[in-house]
PDB file of N, CA and C in Angstrom:
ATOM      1  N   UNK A   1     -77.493  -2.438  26.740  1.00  0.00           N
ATOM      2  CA  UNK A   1     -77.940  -3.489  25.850  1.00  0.00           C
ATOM      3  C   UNK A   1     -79.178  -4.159  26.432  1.00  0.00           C
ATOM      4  N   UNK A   2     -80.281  -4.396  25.869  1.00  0.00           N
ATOM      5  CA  UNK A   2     -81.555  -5.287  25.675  1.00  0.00           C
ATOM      6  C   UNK A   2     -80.844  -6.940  25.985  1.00  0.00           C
ATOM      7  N   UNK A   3     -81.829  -7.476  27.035  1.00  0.00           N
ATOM      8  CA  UNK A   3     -81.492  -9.031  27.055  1.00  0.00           C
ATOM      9  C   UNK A   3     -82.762  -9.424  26.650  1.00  0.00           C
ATOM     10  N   UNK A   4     -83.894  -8.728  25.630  1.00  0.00           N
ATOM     11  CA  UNK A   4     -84.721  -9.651  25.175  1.00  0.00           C
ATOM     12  C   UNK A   4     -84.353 -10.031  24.108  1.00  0.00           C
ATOM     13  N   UNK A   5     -82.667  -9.915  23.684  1.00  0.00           N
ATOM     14  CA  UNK A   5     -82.939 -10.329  22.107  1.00  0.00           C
ATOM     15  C   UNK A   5     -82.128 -11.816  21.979  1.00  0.00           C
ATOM     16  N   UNK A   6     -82.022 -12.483  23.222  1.00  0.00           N
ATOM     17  CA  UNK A   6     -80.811 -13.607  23.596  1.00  0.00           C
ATOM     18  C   UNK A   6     -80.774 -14.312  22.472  1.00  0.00           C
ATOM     19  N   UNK A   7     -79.462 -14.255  22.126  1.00  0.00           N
ATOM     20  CA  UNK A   7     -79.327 -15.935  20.723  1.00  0.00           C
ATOM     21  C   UNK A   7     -79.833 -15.055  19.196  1.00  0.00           C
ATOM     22  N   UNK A   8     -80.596 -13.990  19.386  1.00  0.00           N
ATOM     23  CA  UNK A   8     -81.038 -13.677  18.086  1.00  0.00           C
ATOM     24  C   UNK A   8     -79.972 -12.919  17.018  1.00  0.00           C
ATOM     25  N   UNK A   9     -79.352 -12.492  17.942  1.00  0.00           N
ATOM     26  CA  UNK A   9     -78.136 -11.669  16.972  1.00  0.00           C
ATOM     27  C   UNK A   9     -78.407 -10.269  16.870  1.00  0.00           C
ATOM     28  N   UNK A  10     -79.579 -10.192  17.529  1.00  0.00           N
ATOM     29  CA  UNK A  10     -80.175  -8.192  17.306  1.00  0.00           C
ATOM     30  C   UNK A  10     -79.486  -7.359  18.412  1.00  0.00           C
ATOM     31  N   UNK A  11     -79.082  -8.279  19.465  1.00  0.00           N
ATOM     32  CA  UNK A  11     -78.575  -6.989  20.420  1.00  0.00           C
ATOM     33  C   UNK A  11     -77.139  -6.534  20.438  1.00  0.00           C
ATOM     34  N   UNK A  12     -76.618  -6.775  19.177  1.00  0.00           N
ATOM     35  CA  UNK A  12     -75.953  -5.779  18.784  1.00  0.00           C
ATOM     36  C   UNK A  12     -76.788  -4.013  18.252  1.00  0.00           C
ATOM     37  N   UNK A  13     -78.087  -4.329  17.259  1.00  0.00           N
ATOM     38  CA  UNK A  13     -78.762  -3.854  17.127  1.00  0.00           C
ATOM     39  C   UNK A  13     -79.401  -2.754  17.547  1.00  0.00           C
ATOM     40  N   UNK A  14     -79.368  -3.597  18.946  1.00  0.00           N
ATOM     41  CA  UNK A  14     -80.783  -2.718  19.915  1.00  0.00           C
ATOM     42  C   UNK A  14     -79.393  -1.846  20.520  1.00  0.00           C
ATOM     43  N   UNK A  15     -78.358  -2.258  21.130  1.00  0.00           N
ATOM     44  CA  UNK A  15     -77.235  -1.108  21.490  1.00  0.00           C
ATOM     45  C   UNK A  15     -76.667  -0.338  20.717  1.00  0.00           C
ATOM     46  N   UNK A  16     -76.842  -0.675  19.204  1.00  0.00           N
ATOM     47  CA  UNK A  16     -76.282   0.597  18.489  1.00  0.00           C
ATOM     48  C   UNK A  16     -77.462   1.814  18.630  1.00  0.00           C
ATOM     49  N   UNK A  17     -78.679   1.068  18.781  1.00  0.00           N
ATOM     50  CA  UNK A  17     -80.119   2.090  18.895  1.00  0.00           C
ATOM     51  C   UNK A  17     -80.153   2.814  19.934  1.00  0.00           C
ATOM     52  N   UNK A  18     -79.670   2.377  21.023  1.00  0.00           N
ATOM     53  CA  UNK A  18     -79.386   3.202  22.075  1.00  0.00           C
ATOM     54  C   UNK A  18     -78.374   3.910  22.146  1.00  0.00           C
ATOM     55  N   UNK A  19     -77.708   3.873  21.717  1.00  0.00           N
ATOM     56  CA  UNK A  19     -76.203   5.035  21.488  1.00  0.00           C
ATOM     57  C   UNK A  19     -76.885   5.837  20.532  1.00  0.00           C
ATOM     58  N   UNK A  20     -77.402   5.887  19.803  1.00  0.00           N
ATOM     59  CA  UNK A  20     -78.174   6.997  18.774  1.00  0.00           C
ATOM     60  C   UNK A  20     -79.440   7.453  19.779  1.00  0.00           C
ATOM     61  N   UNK A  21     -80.300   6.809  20.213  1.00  0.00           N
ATOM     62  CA  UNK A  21     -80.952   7.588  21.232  1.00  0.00           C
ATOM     63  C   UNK A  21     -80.025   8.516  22.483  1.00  0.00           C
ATOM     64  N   UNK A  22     -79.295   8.387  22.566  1.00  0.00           N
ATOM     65  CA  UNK A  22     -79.099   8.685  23.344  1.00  0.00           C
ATOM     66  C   UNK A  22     -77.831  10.207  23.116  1.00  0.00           C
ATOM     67  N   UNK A  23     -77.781  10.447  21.901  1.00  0.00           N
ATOM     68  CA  UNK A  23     -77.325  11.612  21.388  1.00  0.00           C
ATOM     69  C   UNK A  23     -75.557  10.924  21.528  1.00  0.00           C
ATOM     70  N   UNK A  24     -75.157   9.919  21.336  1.00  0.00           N
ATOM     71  CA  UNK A  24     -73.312   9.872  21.535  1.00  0.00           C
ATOM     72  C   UNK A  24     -73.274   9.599  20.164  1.00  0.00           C
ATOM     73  N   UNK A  25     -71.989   9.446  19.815  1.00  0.00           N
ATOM     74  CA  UNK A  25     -70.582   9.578  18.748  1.00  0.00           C
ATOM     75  C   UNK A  25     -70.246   8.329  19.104  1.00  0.00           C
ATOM     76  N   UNK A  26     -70.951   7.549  17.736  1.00  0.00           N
ATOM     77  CA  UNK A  26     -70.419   6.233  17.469  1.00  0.00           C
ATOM     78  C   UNK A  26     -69.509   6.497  16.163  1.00  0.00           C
ATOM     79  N   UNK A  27     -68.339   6.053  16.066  1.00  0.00           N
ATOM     80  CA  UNK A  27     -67.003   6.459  15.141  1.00  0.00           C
ATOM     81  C   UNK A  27     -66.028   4.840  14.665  1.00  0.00           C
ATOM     82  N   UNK A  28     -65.902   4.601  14.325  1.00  0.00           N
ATOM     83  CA  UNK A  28     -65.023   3.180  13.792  1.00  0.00           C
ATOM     84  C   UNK A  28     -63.617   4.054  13.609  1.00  0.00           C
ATOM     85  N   UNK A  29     -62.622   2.937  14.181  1.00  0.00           N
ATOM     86  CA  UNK A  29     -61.183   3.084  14.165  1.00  0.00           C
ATOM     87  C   UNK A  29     -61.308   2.772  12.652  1.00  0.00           C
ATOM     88  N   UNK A  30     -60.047   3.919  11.991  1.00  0.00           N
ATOM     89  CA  UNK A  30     -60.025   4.015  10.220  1.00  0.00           C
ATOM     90  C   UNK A  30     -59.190   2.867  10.201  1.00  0.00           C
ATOM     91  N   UNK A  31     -58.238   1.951  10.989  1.00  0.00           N
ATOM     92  CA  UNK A  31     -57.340   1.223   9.958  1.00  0.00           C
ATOM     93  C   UNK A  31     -58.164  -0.507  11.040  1.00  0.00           C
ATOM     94  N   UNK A  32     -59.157   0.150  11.376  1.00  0.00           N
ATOM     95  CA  UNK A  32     -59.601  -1.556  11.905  1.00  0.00           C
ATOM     96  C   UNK A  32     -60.419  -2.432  10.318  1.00  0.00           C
ATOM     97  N   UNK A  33     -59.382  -3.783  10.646  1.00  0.00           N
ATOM     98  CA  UNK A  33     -59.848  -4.892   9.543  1.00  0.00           C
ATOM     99  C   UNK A  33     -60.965  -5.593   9.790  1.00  0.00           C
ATOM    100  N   UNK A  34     -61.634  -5.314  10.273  1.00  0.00           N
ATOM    101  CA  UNK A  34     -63.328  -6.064  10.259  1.00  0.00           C
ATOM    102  C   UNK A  34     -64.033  -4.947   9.961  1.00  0.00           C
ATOM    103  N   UNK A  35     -65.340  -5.690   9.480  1.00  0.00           N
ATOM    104  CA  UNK A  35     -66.225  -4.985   9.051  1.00  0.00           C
ATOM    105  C   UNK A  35     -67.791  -5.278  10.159  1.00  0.00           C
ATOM    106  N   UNK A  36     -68.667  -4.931   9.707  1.00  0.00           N
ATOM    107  CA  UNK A  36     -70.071  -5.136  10.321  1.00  0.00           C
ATOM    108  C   UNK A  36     -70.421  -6.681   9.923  1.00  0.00           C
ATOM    109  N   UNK A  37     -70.276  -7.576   9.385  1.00  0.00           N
ATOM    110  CA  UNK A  37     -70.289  -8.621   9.333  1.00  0.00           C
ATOM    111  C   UNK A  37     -68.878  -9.859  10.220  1.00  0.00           C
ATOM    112  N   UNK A  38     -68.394  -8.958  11.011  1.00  0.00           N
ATOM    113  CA  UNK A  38     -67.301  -9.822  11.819  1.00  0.00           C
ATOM    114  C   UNK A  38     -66.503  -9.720  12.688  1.00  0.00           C
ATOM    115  N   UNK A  39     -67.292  -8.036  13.283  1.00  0.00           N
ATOM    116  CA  UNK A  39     -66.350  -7.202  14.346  1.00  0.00           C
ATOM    117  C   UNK A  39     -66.834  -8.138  16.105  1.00  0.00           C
ATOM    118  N   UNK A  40     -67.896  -8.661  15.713  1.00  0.00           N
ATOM    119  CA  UNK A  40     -68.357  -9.428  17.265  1.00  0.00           C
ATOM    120  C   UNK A  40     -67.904 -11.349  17.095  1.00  0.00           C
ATOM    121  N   UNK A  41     -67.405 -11.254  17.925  1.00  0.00           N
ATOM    122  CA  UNK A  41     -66.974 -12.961  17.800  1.00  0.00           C
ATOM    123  C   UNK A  41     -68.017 -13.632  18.657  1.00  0.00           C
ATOM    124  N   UNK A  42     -68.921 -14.178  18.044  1.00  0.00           N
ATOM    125  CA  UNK A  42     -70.000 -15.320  17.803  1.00  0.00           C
ATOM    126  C   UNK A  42     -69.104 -16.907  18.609  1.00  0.00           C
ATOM    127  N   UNK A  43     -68.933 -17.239  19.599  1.00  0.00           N
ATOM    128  CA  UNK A  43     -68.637 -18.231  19.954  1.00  0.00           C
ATOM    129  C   UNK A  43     -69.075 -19.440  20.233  1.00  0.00           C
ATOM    130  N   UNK A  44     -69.462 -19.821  19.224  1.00  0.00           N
ATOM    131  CA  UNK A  44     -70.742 -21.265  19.205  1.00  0.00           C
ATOM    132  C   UNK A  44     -70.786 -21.808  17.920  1.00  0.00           C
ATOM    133  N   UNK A  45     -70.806 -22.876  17.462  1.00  0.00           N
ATOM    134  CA  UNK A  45     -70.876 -23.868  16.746  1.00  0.00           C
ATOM    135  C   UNK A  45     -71.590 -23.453  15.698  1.00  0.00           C
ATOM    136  N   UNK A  46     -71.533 -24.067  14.572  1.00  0.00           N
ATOM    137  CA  UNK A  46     -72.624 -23.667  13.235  1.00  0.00           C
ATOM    138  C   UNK A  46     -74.136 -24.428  13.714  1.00  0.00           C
ATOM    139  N   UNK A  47     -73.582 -25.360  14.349  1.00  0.00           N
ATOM    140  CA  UNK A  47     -74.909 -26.488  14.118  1.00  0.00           C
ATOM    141  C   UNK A  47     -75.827 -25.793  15.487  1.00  0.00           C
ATOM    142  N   UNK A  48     -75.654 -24.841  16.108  1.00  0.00           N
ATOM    143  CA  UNK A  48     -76.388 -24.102  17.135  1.00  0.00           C
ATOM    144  C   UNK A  48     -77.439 -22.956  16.287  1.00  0.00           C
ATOM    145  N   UNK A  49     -78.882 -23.650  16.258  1.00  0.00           N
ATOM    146  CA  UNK A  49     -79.755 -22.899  15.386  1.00  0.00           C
ATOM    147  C   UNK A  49     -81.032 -22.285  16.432  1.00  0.00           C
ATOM    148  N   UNK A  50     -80.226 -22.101  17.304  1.00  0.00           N
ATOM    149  CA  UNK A  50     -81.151 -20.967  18.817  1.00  0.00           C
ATOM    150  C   UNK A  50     -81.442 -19.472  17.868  1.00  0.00           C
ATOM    151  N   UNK A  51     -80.642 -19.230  17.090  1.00  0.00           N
ATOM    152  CA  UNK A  51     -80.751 -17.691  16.214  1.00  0.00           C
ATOM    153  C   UNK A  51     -81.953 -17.882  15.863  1.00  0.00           C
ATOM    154  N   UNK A  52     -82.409 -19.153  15.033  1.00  0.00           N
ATOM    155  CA  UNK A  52     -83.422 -18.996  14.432  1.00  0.00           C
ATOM    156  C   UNK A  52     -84.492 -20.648  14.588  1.00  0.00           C
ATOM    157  N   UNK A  53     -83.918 -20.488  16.045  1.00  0.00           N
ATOM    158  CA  UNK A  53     -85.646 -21.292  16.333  1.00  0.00           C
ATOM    159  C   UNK A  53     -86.633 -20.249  16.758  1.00  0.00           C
ATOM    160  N   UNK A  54     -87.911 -20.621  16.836  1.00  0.00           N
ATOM    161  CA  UNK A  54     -89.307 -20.156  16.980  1.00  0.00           C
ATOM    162  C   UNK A  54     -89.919 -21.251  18.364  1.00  0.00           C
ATOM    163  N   UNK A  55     -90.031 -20.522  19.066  1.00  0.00           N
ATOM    164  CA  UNK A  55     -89.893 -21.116  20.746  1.00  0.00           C
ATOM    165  C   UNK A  55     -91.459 -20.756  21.112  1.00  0.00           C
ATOM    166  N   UNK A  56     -91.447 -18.688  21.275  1.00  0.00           N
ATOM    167  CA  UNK A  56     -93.317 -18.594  21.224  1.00  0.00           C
ATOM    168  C   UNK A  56     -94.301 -17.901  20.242  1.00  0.00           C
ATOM    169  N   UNK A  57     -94.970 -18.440  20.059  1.00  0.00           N
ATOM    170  CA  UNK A  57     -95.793 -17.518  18.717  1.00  0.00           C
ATOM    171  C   UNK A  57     -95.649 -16.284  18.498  1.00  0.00           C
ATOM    172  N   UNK A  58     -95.450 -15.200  19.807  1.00  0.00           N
ATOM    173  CA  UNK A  58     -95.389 -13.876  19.101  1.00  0.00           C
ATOM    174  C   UNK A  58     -93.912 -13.474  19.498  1.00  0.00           C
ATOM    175  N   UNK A  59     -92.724 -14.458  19.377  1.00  0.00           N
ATOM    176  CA  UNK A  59     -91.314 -14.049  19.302  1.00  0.00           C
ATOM    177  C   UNK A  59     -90.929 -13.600  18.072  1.00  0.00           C
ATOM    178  N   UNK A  60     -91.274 -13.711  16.746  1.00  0.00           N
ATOM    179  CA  UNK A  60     -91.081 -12.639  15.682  1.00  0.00           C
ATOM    180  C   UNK A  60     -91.265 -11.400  16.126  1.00  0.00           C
ATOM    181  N   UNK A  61     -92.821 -10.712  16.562  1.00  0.00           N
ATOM    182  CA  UNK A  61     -93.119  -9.870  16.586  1.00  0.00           C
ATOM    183  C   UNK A  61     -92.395  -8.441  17.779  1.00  0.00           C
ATOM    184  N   UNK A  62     -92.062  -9.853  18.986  1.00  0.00           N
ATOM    185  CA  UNK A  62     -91.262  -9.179  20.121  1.00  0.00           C
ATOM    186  C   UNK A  62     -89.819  -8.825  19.323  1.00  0.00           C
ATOM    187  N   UNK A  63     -89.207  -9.397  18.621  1.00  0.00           N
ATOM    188  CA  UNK A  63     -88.183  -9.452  18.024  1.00  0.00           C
ATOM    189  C   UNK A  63     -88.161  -7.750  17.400  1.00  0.00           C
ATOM    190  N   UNK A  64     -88.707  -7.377  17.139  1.00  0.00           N
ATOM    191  CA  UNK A  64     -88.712  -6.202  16.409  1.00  0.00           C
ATOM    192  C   UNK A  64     -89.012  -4.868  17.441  1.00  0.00           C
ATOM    193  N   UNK A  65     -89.420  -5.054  18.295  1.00  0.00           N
ATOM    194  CA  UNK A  65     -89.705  -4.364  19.569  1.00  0.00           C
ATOM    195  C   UNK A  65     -88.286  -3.733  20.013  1.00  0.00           C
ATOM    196  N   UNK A  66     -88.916  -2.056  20.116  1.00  0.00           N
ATOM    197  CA  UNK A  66     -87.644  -1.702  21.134  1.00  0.00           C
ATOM    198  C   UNK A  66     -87.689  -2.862  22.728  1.00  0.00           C
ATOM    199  N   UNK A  67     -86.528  -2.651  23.437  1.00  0.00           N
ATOM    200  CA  UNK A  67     -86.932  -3.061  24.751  1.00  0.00           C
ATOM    201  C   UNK A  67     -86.584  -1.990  25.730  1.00  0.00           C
ATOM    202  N   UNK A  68     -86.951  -1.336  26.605  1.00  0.00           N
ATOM    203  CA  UNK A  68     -86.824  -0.056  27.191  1.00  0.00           C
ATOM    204  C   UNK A  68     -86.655  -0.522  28.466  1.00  0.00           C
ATOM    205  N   UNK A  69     -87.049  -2.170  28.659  1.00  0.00           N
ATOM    206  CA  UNK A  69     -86.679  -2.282  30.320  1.00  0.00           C
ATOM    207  C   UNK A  69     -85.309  -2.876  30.853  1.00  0.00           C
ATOM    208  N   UNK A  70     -84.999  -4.143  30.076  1.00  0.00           N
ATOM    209  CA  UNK A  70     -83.793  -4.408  30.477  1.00  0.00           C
ATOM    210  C   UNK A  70     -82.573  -3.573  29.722  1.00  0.00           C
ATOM    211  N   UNK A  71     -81.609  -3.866  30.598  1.00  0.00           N
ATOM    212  CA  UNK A  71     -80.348  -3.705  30.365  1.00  0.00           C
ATOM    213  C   UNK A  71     -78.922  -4.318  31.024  1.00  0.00           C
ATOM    214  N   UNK A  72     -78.199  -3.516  31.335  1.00  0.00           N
ATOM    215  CA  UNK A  72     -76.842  -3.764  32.371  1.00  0.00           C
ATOM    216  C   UNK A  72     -77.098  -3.902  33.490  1.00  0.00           C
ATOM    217  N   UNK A  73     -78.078  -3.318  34.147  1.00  0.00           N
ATOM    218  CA  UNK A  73     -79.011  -3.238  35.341  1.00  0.00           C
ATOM    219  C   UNK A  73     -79.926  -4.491  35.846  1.00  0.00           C
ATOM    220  N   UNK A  74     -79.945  -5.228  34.741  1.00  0.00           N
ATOM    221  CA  UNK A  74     -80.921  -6.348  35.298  1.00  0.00           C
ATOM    222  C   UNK A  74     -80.470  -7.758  34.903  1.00  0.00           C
ATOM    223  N   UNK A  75     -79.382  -7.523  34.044  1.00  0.00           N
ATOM    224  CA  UNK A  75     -78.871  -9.214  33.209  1.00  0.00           C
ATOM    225  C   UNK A  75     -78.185  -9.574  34.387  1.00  0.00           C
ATOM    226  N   UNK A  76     -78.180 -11.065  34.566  1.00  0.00           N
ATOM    227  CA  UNK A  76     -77.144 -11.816  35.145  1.00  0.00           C
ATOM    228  C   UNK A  76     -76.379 -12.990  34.761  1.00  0.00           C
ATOM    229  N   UNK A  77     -75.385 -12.656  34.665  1.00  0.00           N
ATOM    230  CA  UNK A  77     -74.096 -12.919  33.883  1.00  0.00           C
ATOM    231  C   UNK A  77     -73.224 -13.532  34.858  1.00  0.00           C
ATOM    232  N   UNK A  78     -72.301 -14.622  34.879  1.00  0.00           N
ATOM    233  CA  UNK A  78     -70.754 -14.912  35.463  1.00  0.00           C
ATOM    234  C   UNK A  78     -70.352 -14.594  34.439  1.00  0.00           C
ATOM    235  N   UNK A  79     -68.957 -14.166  34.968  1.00  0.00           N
ATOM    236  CA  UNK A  79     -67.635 -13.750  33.914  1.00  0.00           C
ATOM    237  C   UNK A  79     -66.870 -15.347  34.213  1.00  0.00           C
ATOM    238  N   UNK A  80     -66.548 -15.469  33.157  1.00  0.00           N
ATOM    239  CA  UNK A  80     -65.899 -17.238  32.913  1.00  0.00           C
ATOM    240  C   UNK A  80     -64.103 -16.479  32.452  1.00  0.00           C
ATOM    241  N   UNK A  81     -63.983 -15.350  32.107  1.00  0.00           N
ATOM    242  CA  UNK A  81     -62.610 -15.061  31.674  1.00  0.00           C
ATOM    243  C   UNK A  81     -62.246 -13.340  31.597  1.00  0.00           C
ATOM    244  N   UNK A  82     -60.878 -12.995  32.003  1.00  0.00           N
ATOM    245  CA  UNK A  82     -60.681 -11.240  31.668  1.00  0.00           C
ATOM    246  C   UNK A  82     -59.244 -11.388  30.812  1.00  0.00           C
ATOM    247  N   UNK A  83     -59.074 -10.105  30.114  1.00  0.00           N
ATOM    248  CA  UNK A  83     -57.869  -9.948  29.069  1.00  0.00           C
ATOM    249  C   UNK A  83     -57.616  -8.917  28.926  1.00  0.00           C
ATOM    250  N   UNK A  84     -56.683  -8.344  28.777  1.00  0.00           N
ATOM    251  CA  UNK A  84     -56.489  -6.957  28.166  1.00  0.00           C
ATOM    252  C   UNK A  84     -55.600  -7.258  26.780  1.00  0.00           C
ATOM    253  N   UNK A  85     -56.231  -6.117  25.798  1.00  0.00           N
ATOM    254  CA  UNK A  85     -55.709  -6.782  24.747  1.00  0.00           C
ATOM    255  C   UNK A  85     -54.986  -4.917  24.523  1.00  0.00           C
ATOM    256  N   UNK A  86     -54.232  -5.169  23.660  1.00  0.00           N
ATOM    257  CA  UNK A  86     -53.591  -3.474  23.124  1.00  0.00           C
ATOM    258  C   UNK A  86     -53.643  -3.161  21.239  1.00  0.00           C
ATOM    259  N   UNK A  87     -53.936  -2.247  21.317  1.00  0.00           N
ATOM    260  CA  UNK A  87     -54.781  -1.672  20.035  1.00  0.00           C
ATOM    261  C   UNK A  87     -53.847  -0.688  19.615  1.00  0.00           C
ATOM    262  N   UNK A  88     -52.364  -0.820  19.000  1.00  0.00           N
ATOM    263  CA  UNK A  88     -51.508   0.954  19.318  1.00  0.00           C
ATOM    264  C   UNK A  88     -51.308   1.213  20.367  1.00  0.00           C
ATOM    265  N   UNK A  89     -51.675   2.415  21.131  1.00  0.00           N
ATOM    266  CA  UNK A  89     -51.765   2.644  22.625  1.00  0.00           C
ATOM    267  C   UNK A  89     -52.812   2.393  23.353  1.00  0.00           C
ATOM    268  N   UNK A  90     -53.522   2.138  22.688  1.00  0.00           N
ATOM    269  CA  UNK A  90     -55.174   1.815  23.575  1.00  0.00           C
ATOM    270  C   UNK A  90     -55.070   0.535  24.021  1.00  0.00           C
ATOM    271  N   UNK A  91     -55.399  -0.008  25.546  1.00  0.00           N
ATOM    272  CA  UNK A  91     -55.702  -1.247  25.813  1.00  0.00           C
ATOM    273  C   UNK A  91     -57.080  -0.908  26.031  1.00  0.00           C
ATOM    274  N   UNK A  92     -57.545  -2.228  25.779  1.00  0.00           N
ATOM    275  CA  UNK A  92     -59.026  -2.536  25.798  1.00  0.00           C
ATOM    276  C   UNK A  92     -59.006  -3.733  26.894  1.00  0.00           C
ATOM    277  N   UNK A  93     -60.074  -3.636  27.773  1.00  0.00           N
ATOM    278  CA  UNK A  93     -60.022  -4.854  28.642  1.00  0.00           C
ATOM    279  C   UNK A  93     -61.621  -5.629  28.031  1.00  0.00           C
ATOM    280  N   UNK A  94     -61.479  -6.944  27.834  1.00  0.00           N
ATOM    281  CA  UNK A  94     -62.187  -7.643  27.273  1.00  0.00           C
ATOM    282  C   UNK A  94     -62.620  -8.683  28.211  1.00  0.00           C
ATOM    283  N   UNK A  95     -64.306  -9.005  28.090  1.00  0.00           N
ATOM    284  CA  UNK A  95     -64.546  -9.773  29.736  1.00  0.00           C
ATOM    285  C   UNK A  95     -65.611 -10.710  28.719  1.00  0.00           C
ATOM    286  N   UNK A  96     -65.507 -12.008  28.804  1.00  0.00           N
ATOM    287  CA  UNK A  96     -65.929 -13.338  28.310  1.00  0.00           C
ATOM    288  C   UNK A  96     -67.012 -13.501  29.757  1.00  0.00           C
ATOM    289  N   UNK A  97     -68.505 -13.519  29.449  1.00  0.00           N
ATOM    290  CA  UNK A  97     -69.412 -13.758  30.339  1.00  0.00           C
ATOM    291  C   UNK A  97     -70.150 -15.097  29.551  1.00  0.00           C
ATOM    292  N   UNK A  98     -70.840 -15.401  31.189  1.00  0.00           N
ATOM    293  CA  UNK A  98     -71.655 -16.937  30.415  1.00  0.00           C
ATOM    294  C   UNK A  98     -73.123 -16.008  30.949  1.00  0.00           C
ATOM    295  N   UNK A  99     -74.246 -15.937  30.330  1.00  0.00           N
ATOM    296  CA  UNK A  99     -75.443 -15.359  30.206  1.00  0.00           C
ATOM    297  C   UNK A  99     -76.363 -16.609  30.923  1.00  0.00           C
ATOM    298  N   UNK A 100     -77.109 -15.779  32.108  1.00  0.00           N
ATOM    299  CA  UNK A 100     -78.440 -17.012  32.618  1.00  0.00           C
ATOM    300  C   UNK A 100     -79.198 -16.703  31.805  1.00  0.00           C
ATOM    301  N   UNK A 101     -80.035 -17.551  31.887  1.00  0.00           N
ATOM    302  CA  UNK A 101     -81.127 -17.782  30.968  1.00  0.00           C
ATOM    303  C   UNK A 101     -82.213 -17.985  31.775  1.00  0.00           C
ATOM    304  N   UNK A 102     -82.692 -16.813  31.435  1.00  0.00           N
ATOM    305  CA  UNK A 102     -83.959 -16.241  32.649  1.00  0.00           C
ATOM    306  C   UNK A 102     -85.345 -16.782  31.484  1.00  0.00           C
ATOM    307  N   UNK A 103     -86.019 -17.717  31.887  1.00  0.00           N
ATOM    308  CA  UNK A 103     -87.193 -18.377  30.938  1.00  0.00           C
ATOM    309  C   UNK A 103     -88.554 -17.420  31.201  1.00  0.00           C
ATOM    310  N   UNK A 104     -88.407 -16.477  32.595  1.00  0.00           N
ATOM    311  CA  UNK A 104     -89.661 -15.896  32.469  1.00  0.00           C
ATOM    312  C   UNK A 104     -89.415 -14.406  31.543  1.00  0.00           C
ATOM    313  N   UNK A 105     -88.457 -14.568  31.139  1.00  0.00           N
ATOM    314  CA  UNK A 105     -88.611 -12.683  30.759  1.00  0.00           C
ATOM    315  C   UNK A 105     -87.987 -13.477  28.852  1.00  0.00           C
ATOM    316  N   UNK A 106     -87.089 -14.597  28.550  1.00  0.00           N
ATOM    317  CA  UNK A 106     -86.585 -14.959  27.626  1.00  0.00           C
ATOM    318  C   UNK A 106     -86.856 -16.376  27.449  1.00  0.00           C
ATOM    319  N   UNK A 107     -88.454 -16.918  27.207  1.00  0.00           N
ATOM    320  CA  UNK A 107     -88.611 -17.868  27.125  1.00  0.00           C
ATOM    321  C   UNK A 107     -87.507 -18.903  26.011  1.00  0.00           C
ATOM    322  N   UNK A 108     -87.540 -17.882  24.934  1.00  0.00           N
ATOM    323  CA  UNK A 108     -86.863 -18.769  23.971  1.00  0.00           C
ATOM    324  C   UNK A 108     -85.260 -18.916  24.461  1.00  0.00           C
ATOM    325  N   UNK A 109     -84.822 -18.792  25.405  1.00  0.00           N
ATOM    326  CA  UNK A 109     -83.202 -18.499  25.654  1.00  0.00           C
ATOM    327  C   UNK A 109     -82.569 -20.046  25.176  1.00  0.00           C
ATOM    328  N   UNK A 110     -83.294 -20.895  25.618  1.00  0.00           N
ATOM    329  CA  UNK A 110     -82.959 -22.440  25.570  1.00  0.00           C
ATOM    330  C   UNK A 110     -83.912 -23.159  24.694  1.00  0.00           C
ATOM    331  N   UNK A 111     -83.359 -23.796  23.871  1.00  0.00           N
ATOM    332  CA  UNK A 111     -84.279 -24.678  22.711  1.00  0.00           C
ATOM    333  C   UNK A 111     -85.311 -25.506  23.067  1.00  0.00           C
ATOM    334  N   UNK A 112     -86.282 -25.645  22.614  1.00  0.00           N
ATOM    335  CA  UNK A 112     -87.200 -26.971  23.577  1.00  0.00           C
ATOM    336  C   UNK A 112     -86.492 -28.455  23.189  1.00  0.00           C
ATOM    337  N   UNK A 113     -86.795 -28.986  23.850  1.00  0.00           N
ATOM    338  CA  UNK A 113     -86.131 -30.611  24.002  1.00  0.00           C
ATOM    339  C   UNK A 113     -86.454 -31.360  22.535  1.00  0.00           C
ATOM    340  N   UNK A 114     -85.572 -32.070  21.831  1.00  0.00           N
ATOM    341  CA  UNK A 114     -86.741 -32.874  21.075  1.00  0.00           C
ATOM    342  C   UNK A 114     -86.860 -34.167  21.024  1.00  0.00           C
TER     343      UNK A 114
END
């Protein structure tokens, strides 16, 4: 996953783009009840409008940009929580991270003051 897309909601996006670059078998469980509008849990307030503030002039344009440099390799993250949850026979282990907010590579990560 891309950490230039922080707060925007695309890097779901940019990791489905890389699983298709990258020649794998992306497949959806047939009897899972979410859809593409509600399979990622968004944990933040309505009144949190970081999605769609405008922080530097050409953050639209970066917005649309593959990102080819970051990834898993370069984000830094604490894990704040772990779970294993069970799916049928499948457990899934599920890891709740809090994301730094690196201002030289993700200026917009944090809102400006007002």
């Amino acid at each position: 996953m891309s950490n230039k897309y922080w707060g925007w909601g695309l890097e779901d996006d940019e990791f489905y783009l890389r699983i298709r670059d990258g020649d794998l078998n992306l497949t959806r469980v047939a009897n899972l009840t979410t859809d593409r509008s509600n399979t990622f849990l968004h944990v933040h307030g309505i009144e949190r409008k970081r999605d769609y503030a405008v922080v530097t002039k050409d953050q639209r344009a970066i917005k649309r940009k593959r990102d080819y440099v970051s990834g898993l390799n370069s984000v830094r993250y604490n894990i704040t929580a772990r779970r294993i949850l069970s799916f049928g026979d499948a457990r899934v282990h599920v890891v709740d991270v809090s994301l730094h907010c690196d201002m030289t590579w993700t200026p917009y990560c944090k809102l400006p003051k007002r």
